[in-house]
C-alpha atoms as a PDB file:
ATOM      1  CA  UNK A   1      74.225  64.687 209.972  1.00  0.00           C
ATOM      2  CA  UNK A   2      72.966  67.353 208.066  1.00  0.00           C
ATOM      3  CA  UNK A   3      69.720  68.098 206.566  1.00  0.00           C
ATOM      4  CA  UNK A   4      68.998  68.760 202.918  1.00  0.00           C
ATOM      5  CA  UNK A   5      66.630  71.605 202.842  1.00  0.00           C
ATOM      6  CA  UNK A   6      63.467  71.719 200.266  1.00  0.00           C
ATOM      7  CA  UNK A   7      63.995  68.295 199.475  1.00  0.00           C
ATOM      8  CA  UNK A   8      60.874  66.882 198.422  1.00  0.00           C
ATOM      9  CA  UNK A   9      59.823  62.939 198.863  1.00  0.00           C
ATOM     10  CA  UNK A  10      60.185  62.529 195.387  1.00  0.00           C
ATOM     11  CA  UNK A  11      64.115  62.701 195.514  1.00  0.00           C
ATOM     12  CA  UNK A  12      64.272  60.485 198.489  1.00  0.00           C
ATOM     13  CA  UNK A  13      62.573  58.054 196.773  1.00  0.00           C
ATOM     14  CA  UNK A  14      64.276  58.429 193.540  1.00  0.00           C
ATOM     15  CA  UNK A  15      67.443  57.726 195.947  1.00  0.00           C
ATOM     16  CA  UNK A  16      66.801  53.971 196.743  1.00  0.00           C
ATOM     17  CA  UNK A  17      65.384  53.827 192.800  1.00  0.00           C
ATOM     18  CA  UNK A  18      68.879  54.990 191.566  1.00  0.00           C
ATOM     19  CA  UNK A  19      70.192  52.588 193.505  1.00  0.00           C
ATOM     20  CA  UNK A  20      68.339  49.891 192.697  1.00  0.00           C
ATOM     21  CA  UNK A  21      68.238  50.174 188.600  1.00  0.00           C
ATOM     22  CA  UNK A  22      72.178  50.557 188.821  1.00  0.00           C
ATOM     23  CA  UNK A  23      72.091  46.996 190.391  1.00  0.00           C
ATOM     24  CA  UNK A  24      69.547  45.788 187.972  1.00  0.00           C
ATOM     25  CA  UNK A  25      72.041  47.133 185.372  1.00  0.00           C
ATOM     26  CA  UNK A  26      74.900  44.977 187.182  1.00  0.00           C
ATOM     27  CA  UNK A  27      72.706  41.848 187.259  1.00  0.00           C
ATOM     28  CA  UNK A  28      73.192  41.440 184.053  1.00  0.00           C
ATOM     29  CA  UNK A  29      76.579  41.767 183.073  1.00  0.00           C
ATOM     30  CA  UNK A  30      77.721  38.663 181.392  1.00  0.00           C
ATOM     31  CA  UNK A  31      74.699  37.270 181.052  1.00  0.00           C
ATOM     32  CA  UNK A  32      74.363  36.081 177.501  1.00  0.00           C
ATOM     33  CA  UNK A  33      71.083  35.811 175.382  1.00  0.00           C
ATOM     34  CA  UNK A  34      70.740  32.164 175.799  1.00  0.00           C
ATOM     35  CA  UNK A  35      71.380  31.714 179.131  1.00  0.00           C
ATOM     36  CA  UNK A  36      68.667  35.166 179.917  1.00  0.00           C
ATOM     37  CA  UNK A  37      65.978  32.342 180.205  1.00  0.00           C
ATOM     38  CA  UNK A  38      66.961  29.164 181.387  1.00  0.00           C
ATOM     39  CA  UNK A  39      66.644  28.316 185.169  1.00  0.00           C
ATOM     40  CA  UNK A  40      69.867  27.282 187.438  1.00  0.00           C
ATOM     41  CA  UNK A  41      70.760  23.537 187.337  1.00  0.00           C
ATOM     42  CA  UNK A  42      72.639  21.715 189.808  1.00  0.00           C
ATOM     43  CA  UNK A  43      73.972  18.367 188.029  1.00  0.00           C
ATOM     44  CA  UNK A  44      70.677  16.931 186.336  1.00  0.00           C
ATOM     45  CA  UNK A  45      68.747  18.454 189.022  1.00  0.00           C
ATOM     46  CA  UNK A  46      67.082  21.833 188.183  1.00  0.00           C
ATOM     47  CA  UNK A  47      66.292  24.624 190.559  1.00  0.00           C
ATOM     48  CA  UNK A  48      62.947  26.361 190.676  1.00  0.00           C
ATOM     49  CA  UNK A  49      64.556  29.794 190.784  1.00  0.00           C
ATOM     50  CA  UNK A  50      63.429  32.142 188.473  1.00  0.00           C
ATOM     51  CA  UNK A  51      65.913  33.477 186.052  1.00  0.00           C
ATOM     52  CA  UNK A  52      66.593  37.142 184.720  1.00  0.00           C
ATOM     53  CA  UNK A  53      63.986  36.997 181.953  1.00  0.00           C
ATOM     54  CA  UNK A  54      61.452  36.371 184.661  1.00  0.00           C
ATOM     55  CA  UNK A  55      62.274  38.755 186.719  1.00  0.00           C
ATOM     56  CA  UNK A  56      62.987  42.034 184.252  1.00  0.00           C
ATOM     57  CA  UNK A  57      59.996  40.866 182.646  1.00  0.00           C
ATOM     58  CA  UNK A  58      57.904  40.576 186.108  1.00  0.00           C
ATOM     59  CA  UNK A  59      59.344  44.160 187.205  1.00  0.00           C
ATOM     60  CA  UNK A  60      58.449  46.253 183.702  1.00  0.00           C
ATOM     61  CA  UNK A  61      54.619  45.473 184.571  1.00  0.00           C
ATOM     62  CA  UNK A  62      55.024  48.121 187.713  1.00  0.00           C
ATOM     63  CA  UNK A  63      56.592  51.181 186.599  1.00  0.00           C
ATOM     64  CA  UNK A  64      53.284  52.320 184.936  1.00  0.00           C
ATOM     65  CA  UNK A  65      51.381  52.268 187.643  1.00  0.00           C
ATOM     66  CA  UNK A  66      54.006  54.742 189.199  1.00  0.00           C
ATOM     67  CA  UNK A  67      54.066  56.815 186.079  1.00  0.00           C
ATOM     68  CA  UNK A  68      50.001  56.880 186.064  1.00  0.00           C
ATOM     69  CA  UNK A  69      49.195  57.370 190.249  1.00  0.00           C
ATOM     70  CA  UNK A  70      51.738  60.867 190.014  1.00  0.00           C
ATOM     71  CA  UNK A  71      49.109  61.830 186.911  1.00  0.00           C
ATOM     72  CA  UNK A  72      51.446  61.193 183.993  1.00  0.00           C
ATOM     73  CA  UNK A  73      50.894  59.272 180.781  1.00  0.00           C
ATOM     74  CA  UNK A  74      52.296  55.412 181.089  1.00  0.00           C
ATOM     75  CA  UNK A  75      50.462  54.820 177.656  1.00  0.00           C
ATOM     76  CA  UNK A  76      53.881  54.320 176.189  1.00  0.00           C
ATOM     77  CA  UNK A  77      55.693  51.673 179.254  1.00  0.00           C
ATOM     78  CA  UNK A  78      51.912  50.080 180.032  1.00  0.00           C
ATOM     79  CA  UNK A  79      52.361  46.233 179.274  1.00  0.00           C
ATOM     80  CA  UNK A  80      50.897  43.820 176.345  1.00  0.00           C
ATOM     81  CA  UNK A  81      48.251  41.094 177.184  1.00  0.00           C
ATOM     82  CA  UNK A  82      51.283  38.837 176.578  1.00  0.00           C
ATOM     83  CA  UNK A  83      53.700  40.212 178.902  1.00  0.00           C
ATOM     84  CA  UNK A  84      50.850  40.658 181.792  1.00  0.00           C
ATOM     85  CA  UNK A  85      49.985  36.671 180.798  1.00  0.00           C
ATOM     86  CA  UNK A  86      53.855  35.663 180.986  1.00  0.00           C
ATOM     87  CA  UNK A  87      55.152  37.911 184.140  1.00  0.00           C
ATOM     88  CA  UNK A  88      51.923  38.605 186.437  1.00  0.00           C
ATOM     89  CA  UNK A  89      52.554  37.825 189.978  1.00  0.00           C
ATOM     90  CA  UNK A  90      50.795  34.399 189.173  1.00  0.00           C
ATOM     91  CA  UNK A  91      52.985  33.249 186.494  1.00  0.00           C
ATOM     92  CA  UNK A  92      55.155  30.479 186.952  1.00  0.00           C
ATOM     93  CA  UNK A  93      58.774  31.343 185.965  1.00  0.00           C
ATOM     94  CA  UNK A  94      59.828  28.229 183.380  1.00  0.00           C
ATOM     95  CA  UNK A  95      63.130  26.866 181.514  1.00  0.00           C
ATOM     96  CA  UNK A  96      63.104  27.839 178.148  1.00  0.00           C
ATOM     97  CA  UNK A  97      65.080  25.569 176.913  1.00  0.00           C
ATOM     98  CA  UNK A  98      65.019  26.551 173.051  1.00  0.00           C
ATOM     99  CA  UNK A  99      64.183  30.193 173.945  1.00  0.00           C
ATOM    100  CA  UNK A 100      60.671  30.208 172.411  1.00  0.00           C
ATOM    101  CA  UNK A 101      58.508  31.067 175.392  1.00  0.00           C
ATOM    102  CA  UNK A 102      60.254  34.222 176.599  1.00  0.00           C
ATOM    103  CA  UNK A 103      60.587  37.399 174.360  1.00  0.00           C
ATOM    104  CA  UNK A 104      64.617  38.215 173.847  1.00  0.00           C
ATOM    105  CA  UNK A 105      66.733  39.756 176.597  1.00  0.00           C
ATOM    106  CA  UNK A 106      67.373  42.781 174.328  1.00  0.00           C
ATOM    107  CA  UNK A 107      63.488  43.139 174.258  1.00  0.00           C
ATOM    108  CA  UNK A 108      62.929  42.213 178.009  1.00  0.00           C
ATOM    109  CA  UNK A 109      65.474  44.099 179.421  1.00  0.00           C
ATOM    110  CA  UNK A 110      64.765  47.248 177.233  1.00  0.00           C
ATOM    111  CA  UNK A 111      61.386  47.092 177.928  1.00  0.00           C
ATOM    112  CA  UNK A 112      62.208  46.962 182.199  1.00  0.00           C
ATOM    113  CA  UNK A 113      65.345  49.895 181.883  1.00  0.00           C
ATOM    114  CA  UNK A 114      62.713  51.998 179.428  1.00  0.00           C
ATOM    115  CA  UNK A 115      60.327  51.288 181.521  1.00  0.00           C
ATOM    116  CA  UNK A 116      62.133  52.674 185.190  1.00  0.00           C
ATOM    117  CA  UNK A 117      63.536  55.435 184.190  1.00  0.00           C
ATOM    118  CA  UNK A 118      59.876  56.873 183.506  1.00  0.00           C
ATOM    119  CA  UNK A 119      58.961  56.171 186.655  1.00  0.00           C
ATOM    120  CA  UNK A 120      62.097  57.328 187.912  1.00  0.00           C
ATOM    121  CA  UNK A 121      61.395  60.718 186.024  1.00  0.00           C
ATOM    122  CA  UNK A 122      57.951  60.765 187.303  1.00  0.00           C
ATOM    123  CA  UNK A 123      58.680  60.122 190.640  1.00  0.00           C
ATOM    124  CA  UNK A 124      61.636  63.243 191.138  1.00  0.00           C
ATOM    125  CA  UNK A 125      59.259  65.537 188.913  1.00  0.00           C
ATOM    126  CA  UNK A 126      56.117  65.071 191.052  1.00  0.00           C
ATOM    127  CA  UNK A 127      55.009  67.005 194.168  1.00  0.00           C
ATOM    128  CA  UNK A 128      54.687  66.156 197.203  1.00  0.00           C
ATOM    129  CA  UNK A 129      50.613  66.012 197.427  1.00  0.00           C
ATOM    130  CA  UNK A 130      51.075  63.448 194.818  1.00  0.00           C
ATOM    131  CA  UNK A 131      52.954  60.764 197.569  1.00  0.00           C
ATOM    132  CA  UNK A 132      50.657  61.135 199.872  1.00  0.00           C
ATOM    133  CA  UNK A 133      47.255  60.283 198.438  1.00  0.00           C
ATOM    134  CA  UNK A 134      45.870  56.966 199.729  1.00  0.00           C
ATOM    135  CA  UNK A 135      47.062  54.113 197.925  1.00  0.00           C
ATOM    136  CA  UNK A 136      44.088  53.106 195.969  1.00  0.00           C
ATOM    137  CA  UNK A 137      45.645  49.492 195.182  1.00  0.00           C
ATOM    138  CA  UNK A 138      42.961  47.526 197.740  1.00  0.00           C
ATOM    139  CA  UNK A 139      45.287  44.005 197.843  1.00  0.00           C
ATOM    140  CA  UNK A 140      48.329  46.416 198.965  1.00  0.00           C
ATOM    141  CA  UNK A 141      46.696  48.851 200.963  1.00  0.00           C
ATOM    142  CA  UNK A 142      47.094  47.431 204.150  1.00  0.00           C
ATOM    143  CA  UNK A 143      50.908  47.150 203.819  1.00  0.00           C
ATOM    144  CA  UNK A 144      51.554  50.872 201.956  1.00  0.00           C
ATOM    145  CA  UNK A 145      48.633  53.616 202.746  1.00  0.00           C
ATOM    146  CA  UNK A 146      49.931  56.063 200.381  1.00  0.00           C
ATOM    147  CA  UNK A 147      50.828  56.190 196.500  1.00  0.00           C
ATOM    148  CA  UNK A 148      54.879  57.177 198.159  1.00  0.00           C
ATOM    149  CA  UNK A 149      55.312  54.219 200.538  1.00  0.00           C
ATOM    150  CA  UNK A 150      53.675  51.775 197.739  1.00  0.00           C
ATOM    151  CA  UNK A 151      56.022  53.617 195.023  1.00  0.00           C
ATOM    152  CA  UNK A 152      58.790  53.635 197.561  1.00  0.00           C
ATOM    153  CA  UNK A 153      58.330  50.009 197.423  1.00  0.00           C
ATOM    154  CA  UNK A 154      58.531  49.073 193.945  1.00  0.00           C
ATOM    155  CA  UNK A 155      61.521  51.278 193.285  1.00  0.00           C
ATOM    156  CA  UNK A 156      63.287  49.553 196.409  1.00  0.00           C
ATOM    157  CA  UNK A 157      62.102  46.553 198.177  1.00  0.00           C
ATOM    158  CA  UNK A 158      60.239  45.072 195.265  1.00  0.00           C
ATOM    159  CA  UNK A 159      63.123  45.305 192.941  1.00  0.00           C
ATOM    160  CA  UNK A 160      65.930  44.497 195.176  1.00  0.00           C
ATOM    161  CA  UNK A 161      64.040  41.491 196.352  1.00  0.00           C
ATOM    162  CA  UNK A 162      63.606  39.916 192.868  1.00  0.00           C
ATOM    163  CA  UNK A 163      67.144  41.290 192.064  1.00  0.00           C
ATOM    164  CA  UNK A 164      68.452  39.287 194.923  1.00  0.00           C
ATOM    165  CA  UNK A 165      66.680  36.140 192.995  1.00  0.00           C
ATOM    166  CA  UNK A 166      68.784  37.202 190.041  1.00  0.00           C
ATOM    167  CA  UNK A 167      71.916  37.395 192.870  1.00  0.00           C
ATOM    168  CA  UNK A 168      71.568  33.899 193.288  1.00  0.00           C
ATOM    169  CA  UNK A 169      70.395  32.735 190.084  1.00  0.00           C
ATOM    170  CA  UNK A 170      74.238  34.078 188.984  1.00  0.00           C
ATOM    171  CA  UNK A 171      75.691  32.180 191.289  1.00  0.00           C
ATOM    172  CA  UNK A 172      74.308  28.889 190.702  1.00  0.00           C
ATOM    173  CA  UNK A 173      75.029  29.474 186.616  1.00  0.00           C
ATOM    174  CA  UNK A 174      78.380  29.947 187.779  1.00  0.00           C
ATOM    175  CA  UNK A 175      78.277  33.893 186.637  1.00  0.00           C
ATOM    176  CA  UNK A 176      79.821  35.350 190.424  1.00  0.00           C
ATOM    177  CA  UNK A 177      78.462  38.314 191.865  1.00  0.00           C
ATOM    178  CA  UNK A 178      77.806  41.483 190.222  1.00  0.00           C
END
């Protein structure tokens, strides 16, 4: 194994990010507009999974806060009251049925893809001192101590673990893997 000299911790991160939007990307092939929103349904019986809208929508409300800890300006990818009301991590993912609660997928999914790749940008530009200031988030402290292992985290773990939701959302709608 060989090591990659001057290699800063933004490109490692940015690693694991590449990685995950290209599955993000994936997640959604096939999926058509009306279908973006609705939850999983087994028979009459429907599964409290949340669907793609949910999840792209949940997801776009964190790349600012990477954009804005490694001192850039997020003023452009920083969410609406709305989308904070509909996706915060205490919003319940629901069936919309005649597609009237959720923005559109375009918009959604636009709004997540737009949103990552300034973070992504952010995180390969920025150096190193940048990662490794304390992670002033006081609810995640505990589990990430600096701004890299928190932004490590929502450019791997956090996505791939609501992209895994998405995973089995496709498979229950009858979509396959991606």
């Amino acid at each position: 194994m060989s090591v990659v000299k001057n290699q800063s911790i933004g490109p490692l991160i940015a690693d694991s990010a590449k990685l995950s939007m290209a599955y993000a990307q994936r997640m959604i092939v096939g999926v058509s507009p009306d279908k973006f929103a609705r939850l999983a349904s087994f028979g009459d019986r429907v599964i409290a999974s949340n669907h793609p809208a949910f999840v792209y929508g949940h997801l776009s409300l964190y790349a600012c806060r990477i954009v804005e800890q490694l001192g850039g300006d997020a003023s452009a990818i920083n969410p609406t009251p709305a989308y904070l009301e509909k996706f915060g991590h205490t919003a319940p993912c629901v069936d919309d049925v005649d597609g009237t609660i959720y923005p559109s997928m375009e918009e959604i999914t636009g709004k997540f893809f737009n949103a990552y790749q300034a973070a992504f940008d952010a995180v390969v530009s920025a150096d190193d001192e940048k990662f490794l200031v304390p992670n002033a988030n006081e609810a995640m402290k505990s589990r990430f101590a600096t701004n890299g292992s928190m932004h490590a985290f929502y450019l791997g773990g956090h996505m791939m673990i609501h992209m895994g939701q998405i995973s089995a959302w496709r498979r229950m709608m009858g979509f396959g893997p991606a």
